[in-house]
Protein backbone atom coordinates (compact mmCIF):
# COMPACT_ATOMS: atom_id res chain seq x y z
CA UNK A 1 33.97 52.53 86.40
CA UNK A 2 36.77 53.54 88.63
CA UNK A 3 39.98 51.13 88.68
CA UNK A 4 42.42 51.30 91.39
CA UNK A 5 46.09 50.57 90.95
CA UNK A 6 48.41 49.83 93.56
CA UNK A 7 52.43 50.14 93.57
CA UNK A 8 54.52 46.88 94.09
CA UNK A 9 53.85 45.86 97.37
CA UNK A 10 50.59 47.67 97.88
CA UNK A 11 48.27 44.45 98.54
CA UNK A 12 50.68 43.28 100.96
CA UNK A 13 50.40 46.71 102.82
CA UNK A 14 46.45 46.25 102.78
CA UNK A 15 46.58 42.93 104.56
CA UNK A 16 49.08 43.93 107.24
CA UNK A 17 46.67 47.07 107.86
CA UNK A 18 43.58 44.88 108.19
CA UNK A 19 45.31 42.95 110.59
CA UNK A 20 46.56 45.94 112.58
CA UNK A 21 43.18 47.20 112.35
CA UNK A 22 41.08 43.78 113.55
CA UNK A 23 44.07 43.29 116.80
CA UNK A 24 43.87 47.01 117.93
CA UNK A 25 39.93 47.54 117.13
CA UNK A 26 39.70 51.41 118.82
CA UNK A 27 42.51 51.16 121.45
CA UNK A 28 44.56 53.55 119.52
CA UNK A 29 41.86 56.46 119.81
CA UNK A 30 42.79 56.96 116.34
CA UNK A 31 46.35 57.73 115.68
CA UNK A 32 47.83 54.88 114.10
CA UNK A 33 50.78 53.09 116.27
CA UNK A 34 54.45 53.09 115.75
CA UNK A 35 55.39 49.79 114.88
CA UNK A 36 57.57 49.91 118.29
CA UNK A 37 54.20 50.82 119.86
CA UNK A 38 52.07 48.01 117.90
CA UNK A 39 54.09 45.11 119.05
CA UNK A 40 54.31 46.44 122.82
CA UNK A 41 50.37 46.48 122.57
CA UNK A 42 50.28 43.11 121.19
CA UNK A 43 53.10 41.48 123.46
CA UNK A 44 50.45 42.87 126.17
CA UNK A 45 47.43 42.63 124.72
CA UNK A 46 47.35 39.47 123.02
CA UNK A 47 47.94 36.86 125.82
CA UNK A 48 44.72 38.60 128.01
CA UNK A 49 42.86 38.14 124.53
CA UNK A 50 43.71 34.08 124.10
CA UNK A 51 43.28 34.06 127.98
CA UNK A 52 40.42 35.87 129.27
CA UNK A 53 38.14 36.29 125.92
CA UNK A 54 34.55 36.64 126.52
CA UNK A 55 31.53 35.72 124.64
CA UNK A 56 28.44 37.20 123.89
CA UNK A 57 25.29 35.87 122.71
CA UNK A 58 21.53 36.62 122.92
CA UNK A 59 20.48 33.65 123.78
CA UNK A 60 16.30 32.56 123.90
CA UNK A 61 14.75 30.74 127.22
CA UNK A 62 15.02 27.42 125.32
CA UNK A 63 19.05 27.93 125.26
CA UNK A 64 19.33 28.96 121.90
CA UNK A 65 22.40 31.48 121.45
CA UNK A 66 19.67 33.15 118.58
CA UNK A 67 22.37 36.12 117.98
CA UNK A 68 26.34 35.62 118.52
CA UNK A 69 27.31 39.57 118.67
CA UNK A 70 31.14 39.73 116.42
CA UNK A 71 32.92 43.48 116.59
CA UNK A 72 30.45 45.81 114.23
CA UNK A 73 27.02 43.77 115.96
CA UNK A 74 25.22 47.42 117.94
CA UNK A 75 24.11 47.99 121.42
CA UNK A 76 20.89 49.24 122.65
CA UNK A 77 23.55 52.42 123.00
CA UNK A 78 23.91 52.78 119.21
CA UNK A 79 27.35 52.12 119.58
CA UNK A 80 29.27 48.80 118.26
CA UNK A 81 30.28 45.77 120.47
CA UNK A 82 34.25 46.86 119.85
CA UNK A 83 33.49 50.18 120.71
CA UNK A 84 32.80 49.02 124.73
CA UNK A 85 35.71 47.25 127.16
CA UNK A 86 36.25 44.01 126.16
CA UNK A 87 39.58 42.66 127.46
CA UNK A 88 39.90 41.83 131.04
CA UNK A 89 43.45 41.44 132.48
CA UNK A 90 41.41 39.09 135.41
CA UNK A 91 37.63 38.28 134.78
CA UNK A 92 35.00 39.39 137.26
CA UNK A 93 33.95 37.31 139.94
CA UNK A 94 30.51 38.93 139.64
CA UNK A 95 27.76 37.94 137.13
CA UNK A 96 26.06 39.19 134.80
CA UNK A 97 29.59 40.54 133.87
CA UNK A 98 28.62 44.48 132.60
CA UNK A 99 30.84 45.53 129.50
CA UNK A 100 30.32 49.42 129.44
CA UNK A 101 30.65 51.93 126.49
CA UNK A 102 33.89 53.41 126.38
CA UNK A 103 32.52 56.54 123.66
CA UNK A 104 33.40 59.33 125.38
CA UNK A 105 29.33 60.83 127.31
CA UNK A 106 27.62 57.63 126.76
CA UNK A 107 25.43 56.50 129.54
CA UNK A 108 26.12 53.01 128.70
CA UNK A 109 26.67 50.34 131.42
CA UNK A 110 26.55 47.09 130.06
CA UNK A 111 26.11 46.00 126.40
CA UNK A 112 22.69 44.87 125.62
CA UNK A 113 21.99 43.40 122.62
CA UNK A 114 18.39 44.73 120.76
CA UNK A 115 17.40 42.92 117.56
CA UNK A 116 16.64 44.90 114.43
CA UNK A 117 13.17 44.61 112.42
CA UNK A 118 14.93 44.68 109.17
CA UNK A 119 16.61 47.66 109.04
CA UNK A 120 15.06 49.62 111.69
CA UNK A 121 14.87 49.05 115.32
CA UNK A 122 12.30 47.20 116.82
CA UNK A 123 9.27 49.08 119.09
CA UNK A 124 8.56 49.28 122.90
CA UNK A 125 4.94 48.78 123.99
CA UNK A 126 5.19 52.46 123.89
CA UNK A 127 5.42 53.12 120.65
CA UNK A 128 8.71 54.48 119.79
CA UNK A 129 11.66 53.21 118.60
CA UNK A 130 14.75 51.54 120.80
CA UNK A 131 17.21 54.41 119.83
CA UNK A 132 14.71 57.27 121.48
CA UNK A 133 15.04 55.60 124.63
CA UNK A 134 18.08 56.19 127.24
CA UNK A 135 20.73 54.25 127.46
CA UNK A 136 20.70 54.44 131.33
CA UNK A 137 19.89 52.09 133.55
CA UNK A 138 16.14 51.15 133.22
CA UNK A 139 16.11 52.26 129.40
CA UNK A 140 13.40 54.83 129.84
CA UNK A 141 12.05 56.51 126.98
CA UNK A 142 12.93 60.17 125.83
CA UNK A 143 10.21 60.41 123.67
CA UNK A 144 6.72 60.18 126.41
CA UNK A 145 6.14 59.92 130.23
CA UNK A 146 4.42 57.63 130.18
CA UNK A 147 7.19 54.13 129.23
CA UNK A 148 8.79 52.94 132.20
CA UNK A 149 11.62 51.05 130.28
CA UNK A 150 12.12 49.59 127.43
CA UNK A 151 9.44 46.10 126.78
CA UNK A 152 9.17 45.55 123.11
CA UNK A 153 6.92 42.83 121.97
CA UNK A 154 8.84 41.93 119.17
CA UNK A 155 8.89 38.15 118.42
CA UNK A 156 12.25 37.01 117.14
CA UNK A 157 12.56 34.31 114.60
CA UNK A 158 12.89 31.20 117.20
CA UNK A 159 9.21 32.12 118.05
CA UNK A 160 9.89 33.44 121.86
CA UNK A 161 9.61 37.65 122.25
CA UNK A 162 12.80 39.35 122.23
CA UNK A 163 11.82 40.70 126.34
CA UNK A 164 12.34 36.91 126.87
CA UNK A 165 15.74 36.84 125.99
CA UNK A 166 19.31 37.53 127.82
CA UNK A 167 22.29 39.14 126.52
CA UNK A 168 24.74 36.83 127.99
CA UNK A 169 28.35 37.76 128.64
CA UNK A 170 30.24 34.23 129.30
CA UNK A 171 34.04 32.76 129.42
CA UNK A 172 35.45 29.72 127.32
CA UNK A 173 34.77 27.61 130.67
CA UNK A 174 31.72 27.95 131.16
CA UNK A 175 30.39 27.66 127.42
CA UNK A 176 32.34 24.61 127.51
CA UNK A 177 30.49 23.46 130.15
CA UNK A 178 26.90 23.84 128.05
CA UNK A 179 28.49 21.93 125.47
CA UNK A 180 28.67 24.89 122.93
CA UNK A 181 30.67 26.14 120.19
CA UNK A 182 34.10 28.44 121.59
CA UNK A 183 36.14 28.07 118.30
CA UNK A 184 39.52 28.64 118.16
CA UNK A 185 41.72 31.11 120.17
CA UNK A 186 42.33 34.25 118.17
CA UNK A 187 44.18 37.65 119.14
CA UNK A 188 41.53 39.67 117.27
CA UNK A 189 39.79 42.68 119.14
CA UNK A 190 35.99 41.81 120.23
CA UNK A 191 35.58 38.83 118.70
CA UNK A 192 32.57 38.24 120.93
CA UNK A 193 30.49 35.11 120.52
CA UNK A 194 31.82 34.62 116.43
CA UNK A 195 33.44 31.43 116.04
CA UNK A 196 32.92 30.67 112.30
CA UNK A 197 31.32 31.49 109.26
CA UNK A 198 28.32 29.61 110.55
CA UNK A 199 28.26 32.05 113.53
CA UNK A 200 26.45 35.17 111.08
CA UNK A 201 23.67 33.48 110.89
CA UNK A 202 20.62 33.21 113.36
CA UNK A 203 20.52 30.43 115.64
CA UNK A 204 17.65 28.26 114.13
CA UNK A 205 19.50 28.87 111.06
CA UNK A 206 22.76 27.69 112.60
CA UNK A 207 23.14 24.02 110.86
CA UNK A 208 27.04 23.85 111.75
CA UNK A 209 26.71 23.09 115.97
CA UNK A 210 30.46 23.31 116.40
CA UNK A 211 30.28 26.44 114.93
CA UNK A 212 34.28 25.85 113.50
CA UNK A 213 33.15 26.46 109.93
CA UNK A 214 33.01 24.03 107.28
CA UNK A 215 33.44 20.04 108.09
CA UNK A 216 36.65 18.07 107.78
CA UNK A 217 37.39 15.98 105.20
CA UNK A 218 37.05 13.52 107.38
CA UNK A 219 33.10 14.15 107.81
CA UNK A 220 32.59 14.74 104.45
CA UNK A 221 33.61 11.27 103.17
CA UNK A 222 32.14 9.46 106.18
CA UNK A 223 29.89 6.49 105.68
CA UNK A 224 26.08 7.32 105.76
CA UNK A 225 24.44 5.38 108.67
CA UNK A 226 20.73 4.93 109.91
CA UNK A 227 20.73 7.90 111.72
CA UNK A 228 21.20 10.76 109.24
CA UNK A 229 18.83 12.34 106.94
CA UNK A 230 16.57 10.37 104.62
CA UNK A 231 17.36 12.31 101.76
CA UNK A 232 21.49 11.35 102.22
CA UNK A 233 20.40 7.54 102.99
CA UNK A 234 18.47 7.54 99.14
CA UNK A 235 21.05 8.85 97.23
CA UNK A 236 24.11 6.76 98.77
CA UNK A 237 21.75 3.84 97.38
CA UNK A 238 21.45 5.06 94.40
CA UNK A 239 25.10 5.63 93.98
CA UNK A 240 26.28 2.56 95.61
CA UNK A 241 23.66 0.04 93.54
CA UNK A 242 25.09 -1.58 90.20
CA UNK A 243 23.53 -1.48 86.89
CA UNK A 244 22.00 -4.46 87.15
CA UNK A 245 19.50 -3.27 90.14
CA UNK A 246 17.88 -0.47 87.69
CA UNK A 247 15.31 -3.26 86.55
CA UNK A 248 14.11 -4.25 90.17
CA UNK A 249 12.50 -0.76 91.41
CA UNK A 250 15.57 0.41 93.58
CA UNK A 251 16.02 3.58 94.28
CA UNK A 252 18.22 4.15 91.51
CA UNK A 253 15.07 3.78 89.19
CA UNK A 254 13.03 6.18 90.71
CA UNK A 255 15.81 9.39 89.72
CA UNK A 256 16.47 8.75 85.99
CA UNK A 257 15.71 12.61 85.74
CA UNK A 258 18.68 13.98 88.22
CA UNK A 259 21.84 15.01 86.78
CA UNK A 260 24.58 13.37 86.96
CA UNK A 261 28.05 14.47 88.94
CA UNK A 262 30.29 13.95 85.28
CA UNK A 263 27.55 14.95 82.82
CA UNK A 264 27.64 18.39 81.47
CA UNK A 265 24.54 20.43 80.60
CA UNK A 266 24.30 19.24 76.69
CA UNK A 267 25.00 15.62 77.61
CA UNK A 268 22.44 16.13 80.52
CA UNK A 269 19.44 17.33 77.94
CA UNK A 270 20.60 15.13 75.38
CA UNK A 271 20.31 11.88 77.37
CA UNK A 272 16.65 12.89 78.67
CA UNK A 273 15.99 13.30 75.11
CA UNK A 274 17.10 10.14 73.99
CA UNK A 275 15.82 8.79 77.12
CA UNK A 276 11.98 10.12 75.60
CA UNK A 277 12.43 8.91 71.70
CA UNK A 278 13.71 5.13 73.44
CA UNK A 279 10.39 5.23 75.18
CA UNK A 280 8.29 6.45 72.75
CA UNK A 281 9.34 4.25 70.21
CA UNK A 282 8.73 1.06 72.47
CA UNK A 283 5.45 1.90 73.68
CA UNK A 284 4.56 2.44 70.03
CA UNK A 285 5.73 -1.26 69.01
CA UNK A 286 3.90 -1.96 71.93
CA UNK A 287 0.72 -1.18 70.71
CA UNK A 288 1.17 -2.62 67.29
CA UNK A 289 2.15 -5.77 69.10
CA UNK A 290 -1.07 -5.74 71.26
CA UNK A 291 -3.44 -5.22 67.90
CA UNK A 292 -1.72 -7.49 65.67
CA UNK A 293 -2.57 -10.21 68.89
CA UNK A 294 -6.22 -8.93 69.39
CA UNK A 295 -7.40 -8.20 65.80
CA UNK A 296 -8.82 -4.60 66.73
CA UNK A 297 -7.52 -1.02 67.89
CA UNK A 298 -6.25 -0.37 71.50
CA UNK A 299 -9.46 0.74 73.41
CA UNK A 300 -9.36 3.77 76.19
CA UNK A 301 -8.58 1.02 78.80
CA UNK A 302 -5.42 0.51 77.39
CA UNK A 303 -2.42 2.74 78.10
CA UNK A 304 -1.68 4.95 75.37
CA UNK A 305 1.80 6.88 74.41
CA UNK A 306 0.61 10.03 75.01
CA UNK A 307 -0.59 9.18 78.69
CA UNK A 308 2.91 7.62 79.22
CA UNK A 309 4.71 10.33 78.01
CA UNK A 310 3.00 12.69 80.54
CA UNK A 311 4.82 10.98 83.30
CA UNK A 312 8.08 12.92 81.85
CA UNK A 313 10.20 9.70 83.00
CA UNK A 314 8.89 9.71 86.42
CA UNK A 315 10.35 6.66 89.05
CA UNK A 316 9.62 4.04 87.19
CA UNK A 317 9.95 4.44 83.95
CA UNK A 318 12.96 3.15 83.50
CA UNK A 319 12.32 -0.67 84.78
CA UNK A 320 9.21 0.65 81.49
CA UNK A 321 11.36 1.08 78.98
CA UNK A 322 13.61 -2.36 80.15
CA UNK A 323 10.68 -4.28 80.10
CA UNK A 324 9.05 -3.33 76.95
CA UNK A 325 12.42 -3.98 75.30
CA UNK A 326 13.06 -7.42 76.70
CA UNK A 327 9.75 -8.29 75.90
CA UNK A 328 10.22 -7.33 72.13
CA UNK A 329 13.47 -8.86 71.46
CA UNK A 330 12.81 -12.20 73.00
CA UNK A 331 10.23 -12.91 70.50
């Protein structure tokens, strides 16, 4: 295994050229910058960026944004979002707003957003792959005759086909005005539609709306209400309900078998196994008690320990084991 040293200082040096790297993306053609010519470019650059920064999405009929493209996401071209224009000293009046390739002999007009199959790109309808068809206008294929632009059937993970979706190239404004996600204002290079971690996922997997990243502090120790999840309601009952309510089928009966937050993984097993020898040994006294009172053996329509201990201290064997004590010291 290979282990890489660096001098005093040499982390430090690593950060500032990741940040050098993610402001001037592949404006430098490059050459590296003076630092006199880095901090012209970003007294320039940088207001247009917090200003006039555009996302893009690939967004499904049902306005899902399904894909939020970040610097590295391709284009039908091949060629990576931050390697097309993305910074606009005045946006375009004109929409769809067309962000063209800027590799030098790419036919590229406008970035278009294809989805991936795994790995590999997706199909047309006929039968070759996205990156054997032209990046021109109309997307004709290189391969046949016979395709007269690029239709793939491909169904993408909301459940509409990808030729049903739009890559869509929009300002803070007017996502604002949909009610979705813009983030905060960063002087990155083509950023795109990323704002948060959230944001690398797909949309239906996209459980964080604002699309910030992870909740305040504020959301996190909120008060569960009516409204949210079923699952959150049970278990703020079970932790809000005293001792006393373990004996009256709450909800805090019916989870003996969940870890607790403080308990390690010894104490854990070791209290599920004390839990089992507790219950065993009542039912057994249980069934001494009952022949002693009938003068004959427990019959089949009794229940018997081995039955009980199937449930594995299911919901309610706790208000069991309560009861069978009570019942044996009160005599």
């Amino acid at each position: 295994m290979e282990r890489l040293t660096l001098p005093p200082g040499g982390a430090a040096a690593v950060d500032e050229y990741l940040e050098y790297r993610r402001i001037v993306g592949e404006d430098d053609g490059g050459k590296q910058f003076t630092p006199e010519e880095y901090e012209e470019y970003k007294r320039k650059v940088i207001p247009i960026r917090l200003l006039n920064r555009l996302f893009v999405s690939w967004r499904s009929p049902t306005g899902v944004d399904c894909k939020l493209v970040g610097p590295e996401t391709l284009c039908f071209c091949t060629h990576r979002y931050k390697q097309h224009k993305t910074d606009f000293e005045v946006i375009p009046q004109r929409r769809p707003i067309s962000l063209p390739c800027r590799v030098p002999g790419c036919l590229c007009r406008a970035y278009l957003y294809v989805p991936l199959s795994g790995a590999q790109p997706i199909r047309c309808r006929c039968k070759h792959l996205a990156d054997q068809h032209s990046a021109a206008p109309g997307l004709v294929c290189n391969a046949c005759s016979k395709c007269s632009g690029f239709h793939s059937c491909f169904t993408c993970a909301c459940g509409q086909p990808a030729h049903a979706h739009d890559t869509v190239v929009e300002t803070k404004q007017e996502r604002l005005a949909q009610g979705k996600p813009v983030g905060r204002d960063v002087p990155y290079a083509a950023m795109g539609g990323l704002t948060g971690f959230s944001s690398l996922a797909e949309g239906y997997l996209r459980l964080d709306d604002s699309g910030i990243g992870a909740p305040s502090v504020e959301v996190l120790d909120a008060s569960v209400t009516a409204t949210d999840h079923p699952f959150l309601r049970a278990f703020q009952a079970s932790s809000n309900s005293p001792p006393e309510t373990l004996r009256d089928g709450g909800t805090s009966s019916q989870v003996p078998s969940l870890r607790k937050p403080e308990e390690d993984d010894m104490a854990f097993f070791e209290r599920r196994y004390q839990e089992r020898v507790l219950l065993k040994s009542a039912l057994a006294l249980r069934e001494k008690e009952m022949e002693k009172r009938r003068g004959r053996r427990v019959g089949n329509m009794h229940i018997r320990t081995s039955h009980i201990l199937e449930m594995q201290l299911g919901p309610f064997n706790h208000q069991i084991l309560a009861s069978e004590f009570f019942s044996l010291t009160t005599k």
